[in-house]
Protein backbone atom coordinates (compact mmCIF):
# COMPACT_ATOMS: atom_id res chain seq x y z
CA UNK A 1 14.70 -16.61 -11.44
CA UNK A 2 13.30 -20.24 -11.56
CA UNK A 3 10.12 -21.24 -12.76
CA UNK A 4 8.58 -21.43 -8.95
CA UNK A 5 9.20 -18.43 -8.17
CA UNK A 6 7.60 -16.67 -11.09
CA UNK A 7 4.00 -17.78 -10.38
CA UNK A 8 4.00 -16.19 -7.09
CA UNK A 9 6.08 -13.21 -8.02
CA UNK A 10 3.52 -12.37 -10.67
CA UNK A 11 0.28 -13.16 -7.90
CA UNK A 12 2.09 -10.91 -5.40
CA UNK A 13 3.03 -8.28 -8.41
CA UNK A 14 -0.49 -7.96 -9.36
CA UNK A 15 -2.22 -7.44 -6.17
CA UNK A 16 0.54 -4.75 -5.22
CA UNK A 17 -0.75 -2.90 -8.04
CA UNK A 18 -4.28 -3.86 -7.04
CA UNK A 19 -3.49 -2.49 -3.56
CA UNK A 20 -1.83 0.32 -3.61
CA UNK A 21 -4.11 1.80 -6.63
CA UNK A 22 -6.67 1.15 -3.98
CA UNK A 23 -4.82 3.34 -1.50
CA UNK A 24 -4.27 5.90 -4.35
CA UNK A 25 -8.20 5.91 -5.34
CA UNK A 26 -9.28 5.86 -1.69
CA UNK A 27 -7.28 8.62 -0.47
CA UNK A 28 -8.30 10.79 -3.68
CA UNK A 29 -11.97 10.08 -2.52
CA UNK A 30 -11.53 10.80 0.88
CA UNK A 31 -10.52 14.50 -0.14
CA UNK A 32 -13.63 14.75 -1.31
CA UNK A 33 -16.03 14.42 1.26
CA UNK A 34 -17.95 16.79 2.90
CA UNK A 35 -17.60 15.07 7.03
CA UNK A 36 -14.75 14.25 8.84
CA UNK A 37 -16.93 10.87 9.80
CA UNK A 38 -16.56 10.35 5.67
CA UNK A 39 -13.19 11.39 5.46
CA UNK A 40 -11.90 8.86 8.31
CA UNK A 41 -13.84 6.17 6.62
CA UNK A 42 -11.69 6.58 3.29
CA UNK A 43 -8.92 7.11 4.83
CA UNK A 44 -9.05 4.14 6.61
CA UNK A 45 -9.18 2.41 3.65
CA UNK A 46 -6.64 4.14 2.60
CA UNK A 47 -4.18 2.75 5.56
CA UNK A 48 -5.34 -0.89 5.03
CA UNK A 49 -4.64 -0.74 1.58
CA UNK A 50 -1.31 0.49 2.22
CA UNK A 51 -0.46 -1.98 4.61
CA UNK A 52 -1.10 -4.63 2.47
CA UNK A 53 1.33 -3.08 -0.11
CA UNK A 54 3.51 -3.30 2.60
CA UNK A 55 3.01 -6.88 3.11
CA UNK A 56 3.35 -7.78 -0.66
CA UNK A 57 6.10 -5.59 -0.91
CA UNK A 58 7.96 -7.91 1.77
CA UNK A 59 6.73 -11.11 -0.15
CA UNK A 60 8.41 -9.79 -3.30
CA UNK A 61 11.72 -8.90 -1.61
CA UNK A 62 11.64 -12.20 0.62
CA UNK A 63 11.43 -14.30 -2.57
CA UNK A 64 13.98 -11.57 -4.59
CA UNK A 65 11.79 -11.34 -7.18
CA UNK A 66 13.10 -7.92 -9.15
CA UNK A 67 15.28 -5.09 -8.23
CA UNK A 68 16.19 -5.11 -4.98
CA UNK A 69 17.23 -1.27 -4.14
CA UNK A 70 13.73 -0.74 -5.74
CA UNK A 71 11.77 -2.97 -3.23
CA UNK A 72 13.72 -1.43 -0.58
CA UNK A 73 13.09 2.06 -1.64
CA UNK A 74 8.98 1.67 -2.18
CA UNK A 75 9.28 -0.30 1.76
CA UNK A 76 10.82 2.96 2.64
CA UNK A 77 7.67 5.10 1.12
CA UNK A 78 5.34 3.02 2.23
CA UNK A 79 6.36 2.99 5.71
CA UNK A 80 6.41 6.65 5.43
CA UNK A 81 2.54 6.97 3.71
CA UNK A 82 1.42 4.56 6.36
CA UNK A 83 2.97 7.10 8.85
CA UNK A 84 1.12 10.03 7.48
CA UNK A 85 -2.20 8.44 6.84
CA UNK A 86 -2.40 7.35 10.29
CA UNK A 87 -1.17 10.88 11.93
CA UNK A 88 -4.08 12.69 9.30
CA UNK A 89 -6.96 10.12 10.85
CA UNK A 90 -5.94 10.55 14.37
CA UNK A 91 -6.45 14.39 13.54
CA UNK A 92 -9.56 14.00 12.46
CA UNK A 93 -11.34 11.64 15.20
């Protein structure tokens, strides 16, 4: 890895974590509400924040920053939670 490549590695590292501990958090919260009105709210959230995972996710693996078969794996599972989250909100409208 050159020197480039490490400052946005680490910007687009960090706000993964940022984002999809949002997701995490905001999906937690939207289990606990009492409406469906509040419980689409979070989990909208919850699907924006997981799309941008998805997006830094594909920043990370376009500049191969880290393990590859990793990226590729969390694309996978991300894919998939954006999937479920947006099957569980179309439920509940």
């Amino acid at each position: 890895m050159t020197y480039p490549t490490i400052l946005p590695a680490n910007h687009y590292g960090n706000q993964l974590l940022r984002s999809a501990g949002s997701a995490e958090l905001n999906f937690g919260e939207a289990q606990g509400t009492t409406t469906d009105k509040d419980f689409v709210y979070r989990a909208t959230i919850t699907f924006r924040e997981l799309k941008e995972s998805r997006v830094n996710l594909k920043i990370l693996n376009k500049i191969d920053y880290g393990n590859k078969s990793i990226i590729l794996g969390l694309l996978d599972e991300v894919e998939q939670l954006i999937k479920i989250t947006a099957t569980v909100i179309k439920k509940k409208r």
